[in-house]
PDB file of N, CA and C in Angstrom:
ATOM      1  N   UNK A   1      91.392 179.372 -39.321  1.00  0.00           N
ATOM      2  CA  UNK A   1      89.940 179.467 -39.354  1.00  0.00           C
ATOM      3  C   UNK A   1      89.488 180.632 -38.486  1.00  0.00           C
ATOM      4  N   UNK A   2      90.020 180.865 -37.376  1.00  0.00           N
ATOM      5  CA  UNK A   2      89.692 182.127 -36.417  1.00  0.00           C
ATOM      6  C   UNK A   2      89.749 183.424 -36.920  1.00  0.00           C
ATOM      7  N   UNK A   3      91.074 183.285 -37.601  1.00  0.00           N
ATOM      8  CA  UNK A   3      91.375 184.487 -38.427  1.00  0.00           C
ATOM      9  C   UNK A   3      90.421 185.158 -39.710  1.00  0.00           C
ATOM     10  N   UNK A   4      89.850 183.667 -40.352  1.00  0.00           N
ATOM     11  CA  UNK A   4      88.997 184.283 -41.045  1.00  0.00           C
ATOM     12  C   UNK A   4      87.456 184.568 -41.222  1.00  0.00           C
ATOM     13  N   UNK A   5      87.248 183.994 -39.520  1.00  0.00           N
ATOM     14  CA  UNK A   5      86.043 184.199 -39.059  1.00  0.00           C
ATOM     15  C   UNK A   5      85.617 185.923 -38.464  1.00  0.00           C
ATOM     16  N   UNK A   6      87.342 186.203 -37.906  1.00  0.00           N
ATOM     17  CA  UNK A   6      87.557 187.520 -37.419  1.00  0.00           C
ATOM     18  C   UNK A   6      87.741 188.438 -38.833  1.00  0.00           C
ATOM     19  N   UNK A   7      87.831 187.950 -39.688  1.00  0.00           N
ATOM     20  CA  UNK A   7      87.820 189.212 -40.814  1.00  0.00           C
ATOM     21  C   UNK A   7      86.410 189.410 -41.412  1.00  0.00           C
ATOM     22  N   UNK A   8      85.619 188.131 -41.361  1.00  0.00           N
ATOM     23  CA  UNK A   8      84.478 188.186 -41.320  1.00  0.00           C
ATOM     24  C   UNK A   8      83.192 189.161 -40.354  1.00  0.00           C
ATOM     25  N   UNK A   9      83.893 189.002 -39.520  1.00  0.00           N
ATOM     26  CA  UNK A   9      82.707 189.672 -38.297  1.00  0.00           C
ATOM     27  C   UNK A   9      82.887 191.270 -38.393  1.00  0.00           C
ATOM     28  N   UNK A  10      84.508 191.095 -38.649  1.00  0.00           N
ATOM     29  CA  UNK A  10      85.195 192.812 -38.679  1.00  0.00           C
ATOM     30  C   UNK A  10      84.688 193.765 -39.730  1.00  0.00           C
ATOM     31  N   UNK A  11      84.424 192.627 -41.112  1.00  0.00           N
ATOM     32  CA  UNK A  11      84.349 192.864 -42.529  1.00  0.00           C
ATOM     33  C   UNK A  11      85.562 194.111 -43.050  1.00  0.00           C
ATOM     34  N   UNK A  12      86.499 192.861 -42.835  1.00  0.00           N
ATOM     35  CA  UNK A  12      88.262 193.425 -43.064  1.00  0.00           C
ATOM     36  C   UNK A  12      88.550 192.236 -44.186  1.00  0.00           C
ATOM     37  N   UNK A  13      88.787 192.510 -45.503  1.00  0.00           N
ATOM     38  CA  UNK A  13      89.285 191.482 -46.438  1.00  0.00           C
ATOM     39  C   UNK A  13      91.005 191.269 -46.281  1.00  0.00           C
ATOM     40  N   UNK A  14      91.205 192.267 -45.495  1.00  0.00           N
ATOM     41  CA  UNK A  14      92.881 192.126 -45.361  1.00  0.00           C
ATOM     42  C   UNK A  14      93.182 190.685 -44.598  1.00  0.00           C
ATOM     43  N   UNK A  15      92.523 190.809 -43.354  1.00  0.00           N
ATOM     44  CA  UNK A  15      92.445 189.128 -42.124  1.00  0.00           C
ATOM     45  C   UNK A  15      91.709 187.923 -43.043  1.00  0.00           C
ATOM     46  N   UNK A  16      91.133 187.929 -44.277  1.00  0.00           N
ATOM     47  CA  UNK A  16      90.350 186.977 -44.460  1.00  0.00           C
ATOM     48  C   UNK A  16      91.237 186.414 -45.490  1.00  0.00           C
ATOM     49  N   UNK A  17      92.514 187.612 -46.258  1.00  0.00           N
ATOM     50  CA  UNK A  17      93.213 187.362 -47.351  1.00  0.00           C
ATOM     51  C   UNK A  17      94.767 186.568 -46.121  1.00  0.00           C
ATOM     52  N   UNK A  18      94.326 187.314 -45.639  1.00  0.00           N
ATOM     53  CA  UNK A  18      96.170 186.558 -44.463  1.00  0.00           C
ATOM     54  C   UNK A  18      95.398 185.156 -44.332  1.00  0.00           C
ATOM     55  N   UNK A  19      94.693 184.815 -43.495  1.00  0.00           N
ATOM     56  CA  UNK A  19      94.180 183.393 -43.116  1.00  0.00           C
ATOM     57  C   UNK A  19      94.482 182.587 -44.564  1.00  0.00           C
ATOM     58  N   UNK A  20      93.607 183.017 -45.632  1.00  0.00           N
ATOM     59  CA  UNK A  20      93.923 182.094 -46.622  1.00  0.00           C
ATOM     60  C   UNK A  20      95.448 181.861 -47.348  1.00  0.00           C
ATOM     61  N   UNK A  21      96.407 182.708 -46.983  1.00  0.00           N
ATOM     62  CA  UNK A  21      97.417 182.903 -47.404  1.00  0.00           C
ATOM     63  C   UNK A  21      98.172 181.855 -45.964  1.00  0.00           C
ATOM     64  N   UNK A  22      97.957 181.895 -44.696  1.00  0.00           N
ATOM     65  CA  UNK A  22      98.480 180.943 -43.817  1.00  0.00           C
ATOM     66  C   UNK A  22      98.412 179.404 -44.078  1.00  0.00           C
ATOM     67  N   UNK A  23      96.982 179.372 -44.280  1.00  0.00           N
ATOM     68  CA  UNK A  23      96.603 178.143 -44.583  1.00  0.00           C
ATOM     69  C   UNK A  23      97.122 177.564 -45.727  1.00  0.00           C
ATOM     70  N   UNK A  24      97.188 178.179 -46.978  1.00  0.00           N
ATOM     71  CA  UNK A  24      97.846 177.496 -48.020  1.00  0.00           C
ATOM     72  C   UNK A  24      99.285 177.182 -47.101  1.00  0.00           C
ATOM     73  N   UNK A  25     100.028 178.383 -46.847  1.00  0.00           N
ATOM     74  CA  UNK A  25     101.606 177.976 -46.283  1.00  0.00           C
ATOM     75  C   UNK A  25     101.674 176.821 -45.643  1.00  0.00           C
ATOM     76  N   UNK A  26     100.745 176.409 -44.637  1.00  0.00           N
ATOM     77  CA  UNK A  26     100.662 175.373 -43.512  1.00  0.00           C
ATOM     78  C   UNK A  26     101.015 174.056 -44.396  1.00  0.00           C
ATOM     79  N   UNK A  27      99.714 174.148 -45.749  1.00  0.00           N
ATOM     80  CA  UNK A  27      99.221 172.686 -46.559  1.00  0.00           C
ATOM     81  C   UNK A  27     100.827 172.900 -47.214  1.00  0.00           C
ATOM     82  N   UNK A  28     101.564 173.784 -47.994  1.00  0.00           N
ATOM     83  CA  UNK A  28     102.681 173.556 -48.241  1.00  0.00           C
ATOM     84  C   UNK A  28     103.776 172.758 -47.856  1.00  0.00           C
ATOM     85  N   UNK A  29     104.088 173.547 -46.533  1.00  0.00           N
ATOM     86  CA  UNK A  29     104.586 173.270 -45.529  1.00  0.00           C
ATOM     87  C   UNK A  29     104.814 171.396 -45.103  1.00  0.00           C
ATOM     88  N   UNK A  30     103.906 171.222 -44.934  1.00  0.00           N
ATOM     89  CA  UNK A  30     103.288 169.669 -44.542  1.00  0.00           C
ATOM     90  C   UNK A  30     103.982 168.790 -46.093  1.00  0.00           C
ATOM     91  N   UNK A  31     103.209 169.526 -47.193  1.00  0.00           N
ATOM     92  CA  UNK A  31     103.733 168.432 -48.782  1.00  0.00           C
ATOM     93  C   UNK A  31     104.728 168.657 -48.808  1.00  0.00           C
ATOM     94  N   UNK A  32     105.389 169.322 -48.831  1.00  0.00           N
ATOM     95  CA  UNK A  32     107.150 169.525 -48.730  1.00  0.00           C
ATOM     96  C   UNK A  32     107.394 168.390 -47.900  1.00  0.00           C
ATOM     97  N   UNK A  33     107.617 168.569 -46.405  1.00  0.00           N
ATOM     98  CA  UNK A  33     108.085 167.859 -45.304  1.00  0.00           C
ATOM     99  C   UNK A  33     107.785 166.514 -45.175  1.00  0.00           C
ATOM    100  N   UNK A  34     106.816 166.042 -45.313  1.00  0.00           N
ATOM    101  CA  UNK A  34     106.201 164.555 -45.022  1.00  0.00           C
ATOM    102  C   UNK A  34     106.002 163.971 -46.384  1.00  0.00           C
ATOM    103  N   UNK A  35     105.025 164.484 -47.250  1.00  0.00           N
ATOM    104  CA  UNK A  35     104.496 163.438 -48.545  1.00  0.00           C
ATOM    105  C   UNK A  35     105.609 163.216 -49.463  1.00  0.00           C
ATOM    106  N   UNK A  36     106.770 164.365 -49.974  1.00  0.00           N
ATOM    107  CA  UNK A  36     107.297 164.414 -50.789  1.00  0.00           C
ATOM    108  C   UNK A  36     108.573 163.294 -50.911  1.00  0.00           C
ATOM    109  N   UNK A  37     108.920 162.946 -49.683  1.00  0.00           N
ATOM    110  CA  UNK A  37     110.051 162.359 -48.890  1.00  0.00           C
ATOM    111  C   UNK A  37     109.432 160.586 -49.007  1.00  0.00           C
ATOM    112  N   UNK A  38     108.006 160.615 -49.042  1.00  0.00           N
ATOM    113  CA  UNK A  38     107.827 158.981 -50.147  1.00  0.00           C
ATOM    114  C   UNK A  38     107.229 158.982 -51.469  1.00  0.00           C
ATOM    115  N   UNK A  39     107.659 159.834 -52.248  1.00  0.00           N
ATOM    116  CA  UNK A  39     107.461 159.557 -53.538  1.00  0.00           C
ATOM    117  C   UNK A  39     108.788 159.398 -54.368  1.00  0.00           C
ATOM    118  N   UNK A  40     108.755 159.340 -55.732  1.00  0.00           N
ATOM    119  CA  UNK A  40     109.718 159.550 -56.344  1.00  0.00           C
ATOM    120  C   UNK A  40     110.146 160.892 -56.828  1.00  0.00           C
ATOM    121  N   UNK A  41     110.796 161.481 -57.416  1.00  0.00           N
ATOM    122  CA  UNK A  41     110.937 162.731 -57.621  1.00  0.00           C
ATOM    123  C   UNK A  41     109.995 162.991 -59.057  1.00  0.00           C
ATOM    124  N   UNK A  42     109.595 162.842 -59.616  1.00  0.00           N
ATOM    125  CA  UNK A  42     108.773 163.169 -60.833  1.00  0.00           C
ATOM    126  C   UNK A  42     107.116 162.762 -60.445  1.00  0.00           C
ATOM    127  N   UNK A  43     107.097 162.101 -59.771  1.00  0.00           N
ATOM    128  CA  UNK A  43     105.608 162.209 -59.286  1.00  0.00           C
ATOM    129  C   UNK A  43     105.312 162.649 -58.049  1.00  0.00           C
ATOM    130  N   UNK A  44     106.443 163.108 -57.568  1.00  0.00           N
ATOM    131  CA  UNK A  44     106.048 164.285 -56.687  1.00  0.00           C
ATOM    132  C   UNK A  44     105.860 165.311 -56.823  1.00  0.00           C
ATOM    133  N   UNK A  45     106.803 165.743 -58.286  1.00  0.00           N
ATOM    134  CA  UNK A  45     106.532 167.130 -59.190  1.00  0.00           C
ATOM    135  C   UNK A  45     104.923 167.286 -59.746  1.00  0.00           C
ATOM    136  N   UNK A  46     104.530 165.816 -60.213  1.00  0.00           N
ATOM    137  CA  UNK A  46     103.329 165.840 -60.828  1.00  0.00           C
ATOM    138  C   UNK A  46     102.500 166.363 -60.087  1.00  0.00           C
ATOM    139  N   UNK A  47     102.236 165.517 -58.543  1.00  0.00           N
ATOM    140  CA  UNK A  47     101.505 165.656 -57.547  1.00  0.00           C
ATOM    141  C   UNK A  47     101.426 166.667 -56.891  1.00  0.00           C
ATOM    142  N   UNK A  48     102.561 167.714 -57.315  1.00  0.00           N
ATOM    143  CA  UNK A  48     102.605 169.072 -56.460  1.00  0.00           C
ATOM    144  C   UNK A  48     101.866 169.780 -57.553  1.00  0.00           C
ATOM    145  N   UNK A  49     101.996 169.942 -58.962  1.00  0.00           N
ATOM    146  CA  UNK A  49     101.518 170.186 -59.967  1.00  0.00           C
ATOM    147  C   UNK A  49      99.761 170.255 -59.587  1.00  0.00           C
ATOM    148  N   UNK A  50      99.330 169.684 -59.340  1.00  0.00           N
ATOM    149  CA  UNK A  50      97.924 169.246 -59.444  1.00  0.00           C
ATOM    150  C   UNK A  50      97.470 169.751 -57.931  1.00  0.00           C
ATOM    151  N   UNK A  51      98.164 169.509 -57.341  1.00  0.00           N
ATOM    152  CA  UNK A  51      97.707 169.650 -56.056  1.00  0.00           C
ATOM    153  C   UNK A  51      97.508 171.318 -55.622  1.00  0.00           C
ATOM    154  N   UNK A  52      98.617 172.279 -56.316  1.00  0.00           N
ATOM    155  CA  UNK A  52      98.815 173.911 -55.996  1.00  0.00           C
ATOM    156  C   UNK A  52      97.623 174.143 -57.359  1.00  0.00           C
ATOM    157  N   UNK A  53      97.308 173.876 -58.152  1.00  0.00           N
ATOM    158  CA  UNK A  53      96.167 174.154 -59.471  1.00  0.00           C
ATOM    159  C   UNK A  53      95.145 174.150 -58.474  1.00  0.00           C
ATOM    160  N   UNK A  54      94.123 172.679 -58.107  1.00  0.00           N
ATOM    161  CA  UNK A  54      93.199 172.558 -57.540  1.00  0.00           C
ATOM    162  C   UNK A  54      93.112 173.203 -56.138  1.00  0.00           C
ATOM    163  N   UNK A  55      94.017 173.077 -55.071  1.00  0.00           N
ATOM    164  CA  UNK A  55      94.002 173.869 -53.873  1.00  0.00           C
ATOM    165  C   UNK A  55      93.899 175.672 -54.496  1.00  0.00           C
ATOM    166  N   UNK A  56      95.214 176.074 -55.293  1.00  0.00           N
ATOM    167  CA  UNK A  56      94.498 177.508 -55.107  1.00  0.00           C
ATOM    168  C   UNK A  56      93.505 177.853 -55.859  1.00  0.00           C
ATOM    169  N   UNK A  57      92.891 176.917 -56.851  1.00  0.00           N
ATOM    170  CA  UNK A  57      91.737 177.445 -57.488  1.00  0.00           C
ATOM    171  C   UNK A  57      90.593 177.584 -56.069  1.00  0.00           C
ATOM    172  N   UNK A  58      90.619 176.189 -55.324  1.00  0.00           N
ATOM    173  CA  UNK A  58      89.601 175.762 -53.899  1.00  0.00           C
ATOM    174  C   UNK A  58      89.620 177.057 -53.139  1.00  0.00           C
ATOM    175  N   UNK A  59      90.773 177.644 -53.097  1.00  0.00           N
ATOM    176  CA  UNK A  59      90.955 178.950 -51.813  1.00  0.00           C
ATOM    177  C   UNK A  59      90.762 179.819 -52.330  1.00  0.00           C
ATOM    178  N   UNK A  60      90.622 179.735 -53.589  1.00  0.00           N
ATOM    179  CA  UNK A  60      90.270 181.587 -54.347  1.00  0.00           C
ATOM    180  C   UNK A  60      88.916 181.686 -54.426  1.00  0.00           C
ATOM    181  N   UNK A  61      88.162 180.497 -54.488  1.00  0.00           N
ATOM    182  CA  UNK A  61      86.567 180.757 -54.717  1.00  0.00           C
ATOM    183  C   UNK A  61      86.056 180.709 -53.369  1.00  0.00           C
ATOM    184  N   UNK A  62      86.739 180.010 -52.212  1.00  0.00           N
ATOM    185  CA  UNK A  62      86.429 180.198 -50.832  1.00  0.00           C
ATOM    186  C   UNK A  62      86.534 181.828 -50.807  1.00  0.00           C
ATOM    187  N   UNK A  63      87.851 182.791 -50.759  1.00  0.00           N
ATOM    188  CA  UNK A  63      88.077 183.661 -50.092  1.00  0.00           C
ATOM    189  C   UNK A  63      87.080 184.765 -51.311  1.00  0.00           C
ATOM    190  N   UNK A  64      87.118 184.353 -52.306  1.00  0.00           N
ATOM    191  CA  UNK A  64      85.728 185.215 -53.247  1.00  0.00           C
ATOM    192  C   UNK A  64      84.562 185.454 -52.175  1.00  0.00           C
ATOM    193  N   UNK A  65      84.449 183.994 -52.014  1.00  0.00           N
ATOM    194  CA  UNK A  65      82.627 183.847 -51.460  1.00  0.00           C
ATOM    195  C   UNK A  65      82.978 184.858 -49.972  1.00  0.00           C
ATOM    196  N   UNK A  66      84.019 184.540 -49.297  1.00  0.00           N
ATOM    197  CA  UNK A  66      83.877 184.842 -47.502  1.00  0.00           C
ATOM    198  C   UNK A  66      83.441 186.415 -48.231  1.00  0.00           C
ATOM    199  N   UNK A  67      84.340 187.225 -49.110  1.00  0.00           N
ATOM    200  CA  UNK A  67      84.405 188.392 -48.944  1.00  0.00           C
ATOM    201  C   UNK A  67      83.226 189.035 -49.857  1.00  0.00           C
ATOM    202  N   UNK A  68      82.509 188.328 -50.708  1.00  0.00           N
ATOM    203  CA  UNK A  68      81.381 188.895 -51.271  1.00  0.00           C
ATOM    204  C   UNK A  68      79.874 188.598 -50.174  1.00  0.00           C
ATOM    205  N   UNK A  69      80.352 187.337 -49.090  1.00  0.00           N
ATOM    206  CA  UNK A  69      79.947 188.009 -48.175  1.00  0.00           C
ATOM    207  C   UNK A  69      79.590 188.769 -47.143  1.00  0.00           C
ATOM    208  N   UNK A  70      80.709 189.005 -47.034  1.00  0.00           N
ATOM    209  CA  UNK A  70      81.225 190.151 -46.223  1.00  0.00           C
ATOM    210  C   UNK A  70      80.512 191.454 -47.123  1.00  0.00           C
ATOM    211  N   UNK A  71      80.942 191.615 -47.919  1.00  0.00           N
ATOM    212  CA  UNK A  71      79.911 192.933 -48.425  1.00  0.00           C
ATOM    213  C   UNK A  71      78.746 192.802 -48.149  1.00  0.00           C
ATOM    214  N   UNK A  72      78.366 191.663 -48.780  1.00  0.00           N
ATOM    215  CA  UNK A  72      76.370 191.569 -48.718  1.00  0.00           C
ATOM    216  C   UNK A  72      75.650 191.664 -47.266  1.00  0.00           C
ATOM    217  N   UNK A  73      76.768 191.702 -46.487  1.00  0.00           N
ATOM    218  CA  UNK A  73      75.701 191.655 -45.419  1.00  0.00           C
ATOM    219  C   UNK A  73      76.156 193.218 -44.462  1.00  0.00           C
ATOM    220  N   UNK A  74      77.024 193.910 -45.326  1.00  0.00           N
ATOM    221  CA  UNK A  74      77.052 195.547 -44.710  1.00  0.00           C
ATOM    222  C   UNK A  74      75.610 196.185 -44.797  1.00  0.00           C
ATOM    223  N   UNK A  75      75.616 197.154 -44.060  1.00  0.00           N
ATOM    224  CA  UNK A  75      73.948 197.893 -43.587  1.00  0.00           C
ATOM    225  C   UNK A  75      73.920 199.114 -44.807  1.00  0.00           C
TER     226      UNK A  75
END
C-alpha cells in the first residue's frame, strides 16, 4: 500500500505497477501455502481458477484507476 501511495504522490506508474504486482505475489503466496493444503486437489484447481480471474481482473481496474489518476491530477 505505501508503495502505491508513493507512486501516486511521485506520479511514477512504474511503483504503482510493482506494488500491484507484490501484492498479487503476497495473495499467491498465502493460497499456495495455507488454503491449498485443505482442499482436495481439483477444487483447489477450481478455486485457484476463479480466484486469479476475479483478483486480476480487481487489480487491473484498481491500478487503471490509481494511474488515470495520477494523470488527471498533473498541472
Amino acid at each position: 500500500i505505501g508503495l502505491a501511495v508513493w507512486g501516486v504522490r511521485a506520479q511514477r506508474a512504474m511503483l504503482i505497477n510493482l506494488a500491484v504486482f507484490g501484492f498479487a505475489l503476497t495473495v499467491l503466496g498465502f493460497y499456495f501455502s495455507s488454503f491449498l493444503d485443505k482442499l482436495d486437489r481439483s477444487m483447489s484447481l477450481l478455486l485457484g481458477g476463479v480466484l486469479f480471474l476475479v483478483g486480476g481482473w480487481l487489480l487491473e481496474k484498481l491500478r487503471r484507476s490509481l494511474i488515470a489518476g495520477m494523470q488527471g491530477a498533473q498541472p
